[in-house]
N, C-alpha and C. Protein backbone atom coordinates (compact mmCIF):
# COMPACT_ATOMS: atom_id res chain seq x y z
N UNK A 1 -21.93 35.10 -1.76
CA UNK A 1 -22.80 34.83 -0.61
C UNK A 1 -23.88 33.83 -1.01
N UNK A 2 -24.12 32.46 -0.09
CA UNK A 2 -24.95 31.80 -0.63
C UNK A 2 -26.03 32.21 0.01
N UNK A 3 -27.01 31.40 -0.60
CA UNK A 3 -28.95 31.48 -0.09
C UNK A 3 -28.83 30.42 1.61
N UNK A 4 -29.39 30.74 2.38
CA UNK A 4 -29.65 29.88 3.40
C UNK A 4 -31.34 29.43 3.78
N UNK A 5 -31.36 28.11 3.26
CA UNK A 5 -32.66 28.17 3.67
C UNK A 5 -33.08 27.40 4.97
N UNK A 6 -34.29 27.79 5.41
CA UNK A 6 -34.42 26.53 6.53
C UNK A 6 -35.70 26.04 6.33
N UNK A 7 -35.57 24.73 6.23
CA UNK A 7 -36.72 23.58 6.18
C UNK A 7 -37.19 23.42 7.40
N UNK A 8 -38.60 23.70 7.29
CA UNK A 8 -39.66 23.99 8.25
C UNK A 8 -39.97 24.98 8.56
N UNK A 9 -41.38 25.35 8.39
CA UNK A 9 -41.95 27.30 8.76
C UNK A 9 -42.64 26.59 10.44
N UNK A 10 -42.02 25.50 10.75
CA UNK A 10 -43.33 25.94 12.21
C UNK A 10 -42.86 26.11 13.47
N UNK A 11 -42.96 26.10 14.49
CA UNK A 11 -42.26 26.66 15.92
C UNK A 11 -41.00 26.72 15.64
N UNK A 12 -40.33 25.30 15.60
CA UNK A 12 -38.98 25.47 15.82
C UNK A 12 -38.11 26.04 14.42
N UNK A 13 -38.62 25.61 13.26
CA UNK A 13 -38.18 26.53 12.50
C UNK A 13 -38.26 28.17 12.43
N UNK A 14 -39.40 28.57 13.32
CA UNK A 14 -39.14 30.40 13.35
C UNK A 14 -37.95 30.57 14.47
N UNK A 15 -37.90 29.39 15.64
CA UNK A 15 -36.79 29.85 15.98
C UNK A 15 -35.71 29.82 16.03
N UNK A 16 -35.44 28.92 14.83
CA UNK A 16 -34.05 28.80 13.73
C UNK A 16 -33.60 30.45 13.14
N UNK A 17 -34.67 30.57 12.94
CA UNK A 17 -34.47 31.83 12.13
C UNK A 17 -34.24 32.89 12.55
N UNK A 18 -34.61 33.25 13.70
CA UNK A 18 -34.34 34.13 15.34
C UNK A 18 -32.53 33.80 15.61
N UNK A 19 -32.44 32.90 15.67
CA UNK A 19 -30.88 32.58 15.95
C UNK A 19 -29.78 32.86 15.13
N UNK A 20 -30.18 32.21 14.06
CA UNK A 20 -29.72 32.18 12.27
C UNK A 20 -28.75 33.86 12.44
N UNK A 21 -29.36 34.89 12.97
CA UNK A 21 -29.09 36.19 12.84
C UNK A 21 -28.52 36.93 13.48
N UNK A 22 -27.97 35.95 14.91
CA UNK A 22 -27.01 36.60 15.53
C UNK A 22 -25.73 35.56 15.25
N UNK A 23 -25.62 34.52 14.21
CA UNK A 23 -24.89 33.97 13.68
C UNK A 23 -23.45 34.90 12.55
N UNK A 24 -21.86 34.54 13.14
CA UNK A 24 -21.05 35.28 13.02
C UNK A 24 -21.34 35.54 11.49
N UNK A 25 -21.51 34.64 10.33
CA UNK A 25 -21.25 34.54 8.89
C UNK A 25 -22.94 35.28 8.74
N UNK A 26 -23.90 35.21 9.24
CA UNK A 26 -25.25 36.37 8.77
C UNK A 26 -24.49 37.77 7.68
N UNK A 27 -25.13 37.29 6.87
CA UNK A 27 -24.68 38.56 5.98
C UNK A 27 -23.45 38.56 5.47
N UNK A 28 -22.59 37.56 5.57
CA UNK A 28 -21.17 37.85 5.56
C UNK A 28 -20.60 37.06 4.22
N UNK A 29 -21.26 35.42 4.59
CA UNK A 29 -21.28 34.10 4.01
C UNK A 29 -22.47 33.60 3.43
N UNK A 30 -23.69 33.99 4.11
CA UNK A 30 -24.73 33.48 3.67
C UNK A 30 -25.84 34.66 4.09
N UNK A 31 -27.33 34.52 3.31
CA UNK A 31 -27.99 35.15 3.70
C UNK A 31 -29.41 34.27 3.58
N UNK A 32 -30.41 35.12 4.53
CA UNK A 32 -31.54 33.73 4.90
C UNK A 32 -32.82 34.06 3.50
N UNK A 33 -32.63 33.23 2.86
CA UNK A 33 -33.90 33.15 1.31
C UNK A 33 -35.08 33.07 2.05
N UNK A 34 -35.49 32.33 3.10
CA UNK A 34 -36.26 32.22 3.71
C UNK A 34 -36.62 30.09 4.39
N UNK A 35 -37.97 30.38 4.02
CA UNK A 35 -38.08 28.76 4.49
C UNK A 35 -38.65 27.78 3.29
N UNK A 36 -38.38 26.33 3.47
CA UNK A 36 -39.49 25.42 2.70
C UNK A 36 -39.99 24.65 3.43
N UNK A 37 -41.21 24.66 3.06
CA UNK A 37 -42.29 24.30 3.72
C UNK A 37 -43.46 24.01 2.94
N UNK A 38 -44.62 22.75 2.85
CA UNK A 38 -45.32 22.67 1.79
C UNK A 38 -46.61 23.17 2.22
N UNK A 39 -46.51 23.83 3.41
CA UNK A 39 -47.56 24.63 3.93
C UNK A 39 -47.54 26.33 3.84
N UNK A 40 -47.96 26.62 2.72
CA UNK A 40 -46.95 27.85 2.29
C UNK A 40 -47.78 28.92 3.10
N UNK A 41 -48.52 29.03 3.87
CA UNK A 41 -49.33 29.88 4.93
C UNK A 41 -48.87 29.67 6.51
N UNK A 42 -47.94 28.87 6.25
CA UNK A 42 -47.09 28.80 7.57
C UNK A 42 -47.06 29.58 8.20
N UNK A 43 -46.81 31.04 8.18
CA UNK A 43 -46.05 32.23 8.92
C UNK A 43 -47.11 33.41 8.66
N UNK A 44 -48.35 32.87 8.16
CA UNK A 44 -49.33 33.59 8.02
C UNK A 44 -49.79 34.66 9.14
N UNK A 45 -50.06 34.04 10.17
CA UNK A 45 -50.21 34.74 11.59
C UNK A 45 -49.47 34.99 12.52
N UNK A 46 -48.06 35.17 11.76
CA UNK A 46 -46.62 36.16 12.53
C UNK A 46 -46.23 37.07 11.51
N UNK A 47 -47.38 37.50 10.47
CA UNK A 47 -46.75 38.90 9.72
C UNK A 47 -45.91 38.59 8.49
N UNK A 48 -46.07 37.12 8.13
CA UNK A 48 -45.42 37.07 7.41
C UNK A 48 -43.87 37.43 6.56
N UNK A 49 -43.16 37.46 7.92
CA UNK A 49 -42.05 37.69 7.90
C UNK A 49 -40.59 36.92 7.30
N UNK A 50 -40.84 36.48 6.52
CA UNK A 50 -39.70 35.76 5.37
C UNK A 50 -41.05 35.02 4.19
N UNK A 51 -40.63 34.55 3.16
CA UNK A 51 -40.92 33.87 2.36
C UNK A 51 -41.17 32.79 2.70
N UNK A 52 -41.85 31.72 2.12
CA UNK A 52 -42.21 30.36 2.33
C UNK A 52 -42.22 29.89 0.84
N UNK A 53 -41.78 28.90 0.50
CA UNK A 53 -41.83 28.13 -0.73
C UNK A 53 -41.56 26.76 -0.27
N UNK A 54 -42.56 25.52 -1.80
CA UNK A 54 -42.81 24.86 -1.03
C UNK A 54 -41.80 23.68 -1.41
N UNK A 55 -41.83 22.85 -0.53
CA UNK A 55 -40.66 21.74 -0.63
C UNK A 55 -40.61 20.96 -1.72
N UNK A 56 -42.15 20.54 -2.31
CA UNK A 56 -41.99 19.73 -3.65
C UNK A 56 -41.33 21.15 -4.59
N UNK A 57 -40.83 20.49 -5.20
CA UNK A 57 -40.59 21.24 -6.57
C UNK A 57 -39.31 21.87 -6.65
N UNK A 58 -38.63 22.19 -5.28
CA UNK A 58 -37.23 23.23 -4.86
C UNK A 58 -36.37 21.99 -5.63
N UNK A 59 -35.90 23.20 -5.94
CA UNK A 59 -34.52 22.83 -7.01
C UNK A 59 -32.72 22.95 -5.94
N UNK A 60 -32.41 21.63 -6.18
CA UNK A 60 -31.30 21.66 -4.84
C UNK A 60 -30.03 22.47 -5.93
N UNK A 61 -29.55 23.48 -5.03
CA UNK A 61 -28.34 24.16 -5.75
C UNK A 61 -26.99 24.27 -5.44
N UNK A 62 -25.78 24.33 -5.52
CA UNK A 62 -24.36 24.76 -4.93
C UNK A 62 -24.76 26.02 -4.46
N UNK A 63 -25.47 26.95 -5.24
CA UNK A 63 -25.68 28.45 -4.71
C UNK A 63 -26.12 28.68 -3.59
N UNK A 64 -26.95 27.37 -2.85
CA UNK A 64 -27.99 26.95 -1.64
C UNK A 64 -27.23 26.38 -0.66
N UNK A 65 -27.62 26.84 0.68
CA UNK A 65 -26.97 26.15 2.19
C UNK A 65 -28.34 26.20 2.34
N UNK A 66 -28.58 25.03 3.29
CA UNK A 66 -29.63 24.05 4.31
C UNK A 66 -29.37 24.41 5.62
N UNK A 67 -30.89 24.42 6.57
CA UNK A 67 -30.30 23.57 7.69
C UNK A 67 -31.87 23.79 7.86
N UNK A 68 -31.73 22.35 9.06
CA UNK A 68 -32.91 21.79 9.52
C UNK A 68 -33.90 22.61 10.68
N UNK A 69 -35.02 22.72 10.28
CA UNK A 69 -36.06 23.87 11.26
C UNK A 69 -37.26 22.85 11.78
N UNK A 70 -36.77 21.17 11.58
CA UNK A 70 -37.42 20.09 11.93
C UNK A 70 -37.07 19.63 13.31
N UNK A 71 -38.29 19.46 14.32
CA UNK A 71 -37.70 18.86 15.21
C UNK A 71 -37.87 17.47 15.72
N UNK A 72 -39.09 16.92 14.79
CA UNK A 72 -39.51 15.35 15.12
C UNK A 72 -38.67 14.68 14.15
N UNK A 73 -38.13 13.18 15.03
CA UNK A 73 -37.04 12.75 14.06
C UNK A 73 -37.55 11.97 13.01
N UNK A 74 -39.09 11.50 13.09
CA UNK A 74 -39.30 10.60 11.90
C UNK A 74 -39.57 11.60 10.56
N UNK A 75 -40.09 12.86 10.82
CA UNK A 75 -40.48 13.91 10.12
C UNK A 75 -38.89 14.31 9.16
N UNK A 76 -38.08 14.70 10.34
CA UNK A 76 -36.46 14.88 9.82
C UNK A 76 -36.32 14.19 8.85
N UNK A 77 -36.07 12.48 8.74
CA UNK A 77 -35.65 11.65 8.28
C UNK A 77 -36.36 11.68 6.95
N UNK A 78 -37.54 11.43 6.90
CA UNK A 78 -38.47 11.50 5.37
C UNK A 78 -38.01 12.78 4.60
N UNK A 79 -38.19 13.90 5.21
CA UNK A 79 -37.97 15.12 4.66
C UNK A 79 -36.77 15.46 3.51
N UNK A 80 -35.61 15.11 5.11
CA UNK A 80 -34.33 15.62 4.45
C UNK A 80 -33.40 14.84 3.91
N UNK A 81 -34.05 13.05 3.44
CA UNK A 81 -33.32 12.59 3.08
C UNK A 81 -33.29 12.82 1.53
N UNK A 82 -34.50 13.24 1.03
CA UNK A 82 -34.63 14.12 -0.34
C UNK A 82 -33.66 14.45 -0.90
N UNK A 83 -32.85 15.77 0.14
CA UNK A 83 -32.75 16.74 -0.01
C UNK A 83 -30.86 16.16 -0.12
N UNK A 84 -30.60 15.12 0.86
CA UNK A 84 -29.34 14.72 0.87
C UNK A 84 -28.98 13.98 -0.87
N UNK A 85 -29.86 13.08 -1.18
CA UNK A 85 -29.74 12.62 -2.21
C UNK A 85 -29.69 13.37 -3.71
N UNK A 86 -30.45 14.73 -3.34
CA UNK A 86 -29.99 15.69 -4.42
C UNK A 86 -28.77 16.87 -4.12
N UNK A 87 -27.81 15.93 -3.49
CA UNK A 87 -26.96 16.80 -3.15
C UNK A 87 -26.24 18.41 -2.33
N UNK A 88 -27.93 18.23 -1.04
CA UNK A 88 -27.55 19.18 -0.61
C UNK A 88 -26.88 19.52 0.45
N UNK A 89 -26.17 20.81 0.53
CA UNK A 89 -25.59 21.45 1.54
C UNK A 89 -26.00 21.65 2.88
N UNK A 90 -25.61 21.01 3.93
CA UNK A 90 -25.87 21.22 5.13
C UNK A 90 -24.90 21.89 6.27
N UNK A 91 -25.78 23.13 7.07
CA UNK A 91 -24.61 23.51 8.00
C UNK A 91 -24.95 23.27 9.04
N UNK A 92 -24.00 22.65 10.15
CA UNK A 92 -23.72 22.44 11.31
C UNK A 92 -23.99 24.52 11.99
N UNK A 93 -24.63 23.93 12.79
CA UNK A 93 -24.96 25.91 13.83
C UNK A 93 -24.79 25.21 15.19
N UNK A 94 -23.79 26.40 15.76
CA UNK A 94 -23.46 26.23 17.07
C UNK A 94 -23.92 27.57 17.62
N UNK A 95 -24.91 27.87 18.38
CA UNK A 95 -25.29 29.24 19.17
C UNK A 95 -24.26 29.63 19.82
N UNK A 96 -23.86 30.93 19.84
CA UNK A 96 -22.72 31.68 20.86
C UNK A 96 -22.73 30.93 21.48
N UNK A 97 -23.86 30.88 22.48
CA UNK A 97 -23.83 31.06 24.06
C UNK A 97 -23.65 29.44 24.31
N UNK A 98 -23.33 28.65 23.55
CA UNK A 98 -23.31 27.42 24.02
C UNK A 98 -21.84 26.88 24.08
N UNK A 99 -21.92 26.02 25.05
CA UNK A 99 -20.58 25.89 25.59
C UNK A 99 -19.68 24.27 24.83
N UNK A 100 -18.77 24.01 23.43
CA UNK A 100 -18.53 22.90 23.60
C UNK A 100 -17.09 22.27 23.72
N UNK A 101 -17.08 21.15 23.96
CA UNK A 101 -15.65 20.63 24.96
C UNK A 101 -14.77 20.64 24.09
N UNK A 102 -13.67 19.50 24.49
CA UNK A 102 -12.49 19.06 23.57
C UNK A 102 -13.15 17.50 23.04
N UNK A 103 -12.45 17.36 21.85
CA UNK A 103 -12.48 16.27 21.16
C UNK A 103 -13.89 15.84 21.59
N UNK A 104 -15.10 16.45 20.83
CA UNK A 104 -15.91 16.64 20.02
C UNK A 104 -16.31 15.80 18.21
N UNK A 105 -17.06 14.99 18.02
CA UNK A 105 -16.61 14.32 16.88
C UNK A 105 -18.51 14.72 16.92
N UNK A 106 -18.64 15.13 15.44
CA UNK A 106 -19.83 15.67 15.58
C UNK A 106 -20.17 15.62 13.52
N UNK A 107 -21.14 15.32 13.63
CA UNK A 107 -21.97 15.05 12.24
C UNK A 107 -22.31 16.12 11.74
N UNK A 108 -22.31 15.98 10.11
CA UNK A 108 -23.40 16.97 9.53
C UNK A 108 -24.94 17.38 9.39
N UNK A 109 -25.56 18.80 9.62
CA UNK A 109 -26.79 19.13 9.77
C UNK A 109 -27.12 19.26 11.27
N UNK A 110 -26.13 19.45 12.54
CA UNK A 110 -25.95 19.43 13.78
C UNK A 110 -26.87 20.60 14.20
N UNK A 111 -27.60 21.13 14.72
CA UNK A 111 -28.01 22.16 15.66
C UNK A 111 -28.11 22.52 16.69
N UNK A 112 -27.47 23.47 17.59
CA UNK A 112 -26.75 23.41 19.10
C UNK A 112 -27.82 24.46 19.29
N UNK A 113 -28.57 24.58 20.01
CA UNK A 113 -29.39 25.61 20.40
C UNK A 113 -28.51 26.72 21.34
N UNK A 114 -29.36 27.77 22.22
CA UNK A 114 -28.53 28.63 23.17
C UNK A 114 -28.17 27.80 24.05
N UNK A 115 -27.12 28.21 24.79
CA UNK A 115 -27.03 27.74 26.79
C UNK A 115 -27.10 26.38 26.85
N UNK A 116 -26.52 25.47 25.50
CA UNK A 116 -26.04 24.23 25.69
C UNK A 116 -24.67 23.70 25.98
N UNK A 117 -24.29 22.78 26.76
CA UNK A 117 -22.97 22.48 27.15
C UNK A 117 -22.93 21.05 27.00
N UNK A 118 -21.47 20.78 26.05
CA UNK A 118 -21.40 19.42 25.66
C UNK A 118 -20.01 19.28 26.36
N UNK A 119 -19.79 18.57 26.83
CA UNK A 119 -18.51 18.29 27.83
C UNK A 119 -17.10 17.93 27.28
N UNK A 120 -17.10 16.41 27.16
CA UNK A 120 -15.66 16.14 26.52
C UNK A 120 -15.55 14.83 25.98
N UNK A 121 -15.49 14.29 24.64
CA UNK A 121 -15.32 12.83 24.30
C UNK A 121 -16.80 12.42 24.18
N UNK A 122 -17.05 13.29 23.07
CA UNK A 122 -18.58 13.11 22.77
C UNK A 122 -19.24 12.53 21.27
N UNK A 123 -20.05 11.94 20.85
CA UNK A 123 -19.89 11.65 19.56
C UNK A 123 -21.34 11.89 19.29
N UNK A 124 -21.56 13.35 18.41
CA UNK A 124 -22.99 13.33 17.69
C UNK A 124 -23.13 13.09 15.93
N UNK A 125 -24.40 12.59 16.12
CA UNK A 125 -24.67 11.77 14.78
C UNK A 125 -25.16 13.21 14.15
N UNK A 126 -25.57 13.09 12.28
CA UNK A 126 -25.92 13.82 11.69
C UNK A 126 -27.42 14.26 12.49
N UNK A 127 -27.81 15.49 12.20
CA UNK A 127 -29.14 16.22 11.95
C UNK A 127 -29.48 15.65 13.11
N UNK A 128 -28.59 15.92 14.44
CA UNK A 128 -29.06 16.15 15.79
C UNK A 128 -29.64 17.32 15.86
N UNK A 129 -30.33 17.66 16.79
CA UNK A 129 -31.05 19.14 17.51
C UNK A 129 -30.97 18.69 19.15
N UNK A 130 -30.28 19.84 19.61
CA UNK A 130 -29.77 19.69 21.04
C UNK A 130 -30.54 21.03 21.37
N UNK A 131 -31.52 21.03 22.29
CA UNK A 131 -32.32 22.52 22.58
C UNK A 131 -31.80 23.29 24.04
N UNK A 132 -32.61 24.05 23.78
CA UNK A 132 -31.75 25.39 24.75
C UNK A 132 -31.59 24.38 26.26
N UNK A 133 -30.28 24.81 26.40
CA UNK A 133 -30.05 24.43 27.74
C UNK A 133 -29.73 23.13 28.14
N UNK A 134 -29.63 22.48 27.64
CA UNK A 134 -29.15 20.48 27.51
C UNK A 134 -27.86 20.98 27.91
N UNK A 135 -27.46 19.73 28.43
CA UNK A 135 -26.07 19.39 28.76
C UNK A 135 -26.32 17.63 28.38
N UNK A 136 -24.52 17.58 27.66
CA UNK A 136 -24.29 16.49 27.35
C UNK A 136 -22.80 16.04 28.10
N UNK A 137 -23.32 14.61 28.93
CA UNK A 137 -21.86 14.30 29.78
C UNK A 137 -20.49 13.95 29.47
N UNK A 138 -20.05 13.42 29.50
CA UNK A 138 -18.83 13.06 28.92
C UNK A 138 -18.91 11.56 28.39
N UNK A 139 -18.20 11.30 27.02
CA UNK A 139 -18.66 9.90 26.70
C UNK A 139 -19.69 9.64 26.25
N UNK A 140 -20.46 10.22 26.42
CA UNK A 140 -22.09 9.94 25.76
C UNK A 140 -21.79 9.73 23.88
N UNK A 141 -23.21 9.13 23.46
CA UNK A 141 -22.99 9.31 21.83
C UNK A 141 -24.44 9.44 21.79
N UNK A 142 -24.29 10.04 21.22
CA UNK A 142 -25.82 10.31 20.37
C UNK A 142 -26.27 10.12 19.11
N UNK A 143 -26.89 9.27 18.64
CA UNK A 143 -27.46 8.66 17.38
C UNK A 143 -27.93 9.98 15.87
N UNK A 144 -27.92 9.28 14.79
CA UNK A 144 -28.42 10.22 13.40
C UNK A 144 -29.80 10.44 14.16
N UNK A 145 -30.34 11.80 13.85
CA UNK A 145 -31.70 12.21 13.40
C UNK A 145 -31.71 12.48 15.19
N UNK A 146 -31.76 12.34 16.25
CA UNK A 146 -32.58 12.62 17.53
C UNK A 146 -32.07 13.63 17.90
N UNK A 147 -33.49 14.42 18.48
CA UNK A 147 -33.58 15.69 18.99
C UNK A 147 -33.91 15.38 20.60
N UNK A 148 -33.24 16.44 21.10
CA UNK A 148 -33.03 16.44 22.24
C UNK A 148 -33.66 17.80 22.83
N UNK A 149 -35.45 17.95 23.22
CA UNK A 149 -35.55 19.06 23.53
C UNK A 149 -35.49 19.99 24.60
N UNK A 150 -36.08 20.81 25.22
CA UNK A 150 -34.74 22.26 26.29
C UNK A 150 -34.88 21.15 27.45
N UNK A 151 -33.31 21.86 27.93
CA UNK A 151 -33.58 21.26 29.48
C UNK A 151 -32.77 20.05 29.56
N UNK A 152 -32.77 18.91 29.05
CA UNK A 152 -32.39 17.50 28.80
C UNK A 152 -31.07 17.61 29.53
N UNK A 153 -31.19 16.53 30.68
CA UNK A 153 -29.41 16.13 30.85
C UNK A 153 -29.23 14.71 30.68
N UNK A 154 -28.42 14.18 29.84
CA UNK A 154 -27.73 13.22 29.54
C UNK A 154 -26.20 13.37 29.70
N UNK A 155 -26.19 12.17 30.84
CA UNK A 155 -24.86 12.15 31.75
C UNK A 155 -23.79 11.42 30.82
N UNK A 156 -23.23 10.87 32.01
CA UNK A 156 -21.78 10.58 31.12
C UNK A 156 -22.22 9.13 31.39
N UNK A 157 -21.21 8.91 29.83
CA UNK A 157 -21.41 7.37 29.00
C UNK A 157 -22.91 6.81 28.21
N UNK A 158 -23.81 7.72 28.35
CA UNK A 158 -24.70 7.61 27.97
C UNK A 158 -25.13 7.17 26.11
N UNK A 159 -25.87 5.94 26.00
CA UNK A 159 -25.71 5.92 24.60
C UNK A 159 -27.04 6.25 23.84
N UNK A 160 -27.20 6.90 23.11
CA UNK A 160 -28.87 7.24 22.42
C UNK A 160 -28.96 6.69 20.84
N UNK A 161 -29.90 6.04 20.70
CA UNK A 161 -29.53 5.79 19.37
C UNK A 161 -30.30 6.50 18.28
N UNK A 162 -30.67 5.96 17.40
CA UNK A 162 -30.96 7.06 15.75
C UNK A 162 -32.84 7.51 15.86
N UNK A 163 -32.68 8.40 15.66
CA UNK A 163 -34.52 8.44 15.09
C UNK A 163 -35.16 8.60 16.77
N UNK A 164 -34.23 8.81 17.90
CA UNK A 164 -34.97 9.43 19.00
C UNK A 164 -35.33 10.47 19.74
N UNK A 165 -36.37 11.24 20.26
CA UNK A 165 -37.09 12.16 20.63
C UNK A 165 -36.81 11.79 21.95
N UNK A 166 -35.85 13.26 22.63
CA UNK A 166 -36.26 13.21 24.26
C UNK A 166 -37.08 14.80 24.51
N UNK A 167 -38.24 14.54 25.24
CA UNK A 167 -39.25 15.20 25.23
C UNK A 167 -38.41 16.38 26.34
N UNK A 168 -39.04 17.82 26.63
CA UNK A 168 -38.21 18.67 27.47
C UNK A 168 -37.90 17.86 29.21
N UNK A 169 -36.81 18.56 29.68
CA UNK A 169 -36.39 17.88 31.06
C UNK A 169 -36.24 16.57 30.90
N UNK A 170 -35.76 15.85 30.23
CA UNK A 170 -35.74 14.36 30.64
C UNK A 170 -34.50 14.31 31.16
N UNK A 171 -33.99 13.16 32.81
CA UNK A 171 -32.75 13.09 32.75
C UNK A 171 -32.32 11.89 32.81
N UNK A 172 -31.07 11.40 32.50
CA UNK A 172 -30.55 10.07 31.87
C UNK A 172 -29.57 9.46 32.91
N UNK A 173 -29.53 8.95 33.88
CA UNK A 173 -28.54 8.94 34.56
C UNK A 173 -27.58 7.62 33.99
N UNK A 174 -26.10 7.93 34.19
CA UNK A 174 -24.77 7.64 33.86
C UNK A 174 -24.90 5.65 32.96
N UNK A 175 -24.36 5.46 31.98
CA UNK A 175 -23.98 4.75 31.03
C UNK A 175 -25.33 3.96 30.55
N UNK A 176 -26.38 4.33 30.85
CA UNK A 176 -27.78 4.13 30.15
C UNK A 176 -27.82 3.89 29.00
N UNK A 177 -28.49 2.68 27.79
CA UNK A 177 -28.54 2.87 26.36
C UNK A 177 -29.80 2.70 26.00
N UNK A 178 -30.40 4.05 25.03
CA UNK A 178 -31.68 4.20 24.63
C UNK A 178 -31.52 3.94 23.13
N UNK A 179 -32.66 3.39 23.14
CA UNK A 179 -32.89 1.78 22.03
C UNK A 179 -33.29 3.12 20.40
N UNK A 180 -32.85 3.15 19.42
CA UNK A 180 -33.21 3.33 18.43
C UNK A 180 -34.85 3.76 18.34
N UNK A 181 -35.69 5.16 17.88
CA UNK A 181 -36.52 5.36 17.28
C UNK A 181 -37.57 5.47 18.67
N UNK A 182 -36.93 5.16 19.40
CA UNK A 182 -37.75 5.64 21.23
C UNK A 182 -38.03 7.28 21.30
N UNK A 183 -39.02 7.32 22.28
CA UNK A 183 -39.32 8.35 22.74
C UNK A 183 -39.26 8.47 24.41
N UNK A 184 -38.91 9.68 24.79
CA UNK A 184 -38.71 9.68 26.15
C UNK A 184 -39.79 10.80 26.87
N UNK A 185 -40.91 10.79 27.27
CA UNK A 185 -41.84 11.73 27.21
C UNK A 185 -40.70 13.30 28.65
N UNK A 186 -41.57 14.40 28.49
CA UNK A 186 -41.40 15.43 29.02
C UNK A 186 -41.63 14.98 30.53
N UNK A 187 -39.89 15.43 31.45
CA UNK A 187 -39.45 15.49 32.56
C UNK A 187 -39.22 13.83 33.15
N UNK A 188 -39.51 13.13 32.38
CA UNK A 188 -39.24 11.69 32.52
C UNK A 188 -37.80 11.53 33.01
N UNK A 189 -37.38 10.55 34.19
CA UNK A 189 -35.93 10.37 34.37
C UNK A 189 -35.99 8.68 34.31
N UNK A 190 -34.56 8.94 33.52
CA UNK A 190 -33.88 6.96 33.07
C UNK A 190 -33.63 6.48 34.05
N UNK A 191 -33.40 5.60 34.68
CA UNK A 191 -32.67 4.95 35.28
C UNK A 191 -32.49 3.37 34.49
N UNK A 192 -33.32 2.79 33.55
CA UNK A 192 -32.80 1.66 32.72
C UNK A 192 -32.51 1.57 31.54
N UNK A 193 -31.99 0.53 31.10
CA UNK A 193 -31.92 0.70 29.50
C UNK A 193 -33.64 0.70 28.91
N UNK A 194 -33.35 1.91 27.61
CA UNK A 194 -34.96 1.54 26.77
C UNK A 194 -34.65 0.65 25.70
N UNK A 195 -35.63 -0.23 25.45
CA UNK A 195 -36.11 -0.46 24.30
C UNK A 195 -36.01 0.05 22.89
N UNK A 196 -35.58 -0.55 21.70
CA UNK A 196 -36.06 0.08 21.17
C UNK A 196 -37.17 0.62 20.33
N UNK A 197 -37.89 1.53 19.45
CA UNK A 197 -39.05 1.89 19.23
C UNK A 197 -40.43 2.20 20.73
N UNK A 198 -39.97 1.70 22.00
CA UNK A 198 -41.45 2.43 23.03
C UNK A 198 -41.16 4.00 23.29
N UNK A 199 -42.31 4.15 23.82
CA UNK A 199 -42.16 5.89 24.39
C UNK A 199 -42.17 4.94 26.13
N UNK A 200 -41.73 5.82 26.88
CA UNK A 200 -41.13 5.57 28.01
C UNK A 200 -41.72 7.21 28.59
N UNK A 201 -42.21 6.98 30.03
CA UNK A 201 -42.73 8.46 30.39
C UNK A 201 -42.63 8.22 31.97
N UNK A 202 -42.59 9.37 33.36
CA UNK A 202 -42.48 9.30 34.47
C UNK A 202 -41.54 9.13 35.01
N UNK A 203 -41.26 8.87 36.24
CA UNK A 203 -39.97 9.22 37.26
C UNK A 203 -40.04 8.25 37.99
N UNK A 204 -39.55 6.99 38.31
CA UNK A 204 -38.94 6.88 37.26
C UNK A 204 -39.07 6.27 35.96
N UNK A 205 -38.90 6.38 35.26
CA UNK A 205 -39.60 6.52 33.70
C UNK A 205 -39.97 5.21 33.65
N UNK A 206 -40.79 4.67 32.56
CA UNK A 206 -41.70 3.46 32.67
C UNK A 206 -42.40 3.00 31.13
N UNK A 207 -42.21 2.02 30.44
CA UNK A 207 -42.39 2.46 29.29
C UNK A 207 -44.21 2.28 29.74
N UNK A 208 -44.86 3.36 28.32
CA UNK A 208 -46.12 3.45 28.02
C UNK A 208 -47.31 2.50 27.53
């Protein structure tokens, strides 16, 4: 049984760890060591409920499985490219309750939150985060590193590229391409191509 750790003690990493445990292999395949984090008081004021150790200094192991408790993609990227270069293990987590299609082509370090549905003829990049409740259309691709947080619909043909943040509710309507390292602020809807690197916010969305 290996160690499972998850990088990051803060929101979304506690609720990595909430999930982590109704996961089929819990206990079976792996078990949770806890988190790294260089804020080792992280979990201070939830009872301190797993361990925290801190990211400098962790020693990358075969004995060790990863996965990401990061949800900003420039944060992702600095972090865990460390962690790739010393050879570590990353697992792809798909929540029960989430729904995904046929022919599916999907990267390592993936995170499918609950009550997500990915359709059919989809292509996700490494160390995506897809949050509760997204739907992804058909055809769409989605870039390395971008998180996609709750709520998000991105239709079909839709293209997203690497290092982007869509803030909760954003919706994307059909063969749209969002520019590399963009941000899409909370409940914002597409209707053009973005840029890449602006934050873009409102209905219809507008860059900032």
């Amino acid at each position: 049984m290996k160690n499972l750790y998850i990088i990051g003690a803060g929101g979304f990493g506690r609720e990595v760890y909430t999930w982590l445990q109704s996961h089929p292999h819990y206990q079976k395949e792996w078990q949770i060591a806890g988190f790294l984090d260089d804020n080792l008081t992280a979990l201070q004021n939830f009872g301190d409920f797993a361990p925290v150790s801190a990211i400098q200094g962790h020693t990358v192991s075969t004995k060790n499985v990863y996965v990401c408790g990061l949800g900003f993609p420039v944060m992702k990227t600095k972090i865990l490219k460390s962690f790739l270069s010393a050879g570590a293990e990353f697992m792809n987590f798909i929540h029960a309750t989430a729904t995904v299609g046929s022919r599916i082509k999907m990267g390592h370090g993936v995170f499918i939150c609950p009550g997500v549905s990915i359709s059919t003829d989809i292509s996700i990049g490494d160390f995506v985060m897809i949050g509760p409740n997204s739907t992804i259309g058909h055809d769409a691709v989605i870039g390395d590193w971008t998180t996609l947080c709750a709520q998000c619909d991105v239709t079909g043909k839709v293209t997203i590229g690497n290092e982007v943040l869509l803030g909760s509710r954003v919706s994307i309507i059909p063969s749209i391409k969002v520019g590399s390292r963009s941000i899409l602020g909370a409940g914002a809807v597409v209707i053009s191509n973005v840029p890449e690197g602006v934050t873009m916010v409102g209905n219809p969305a507008r860059i900032l």
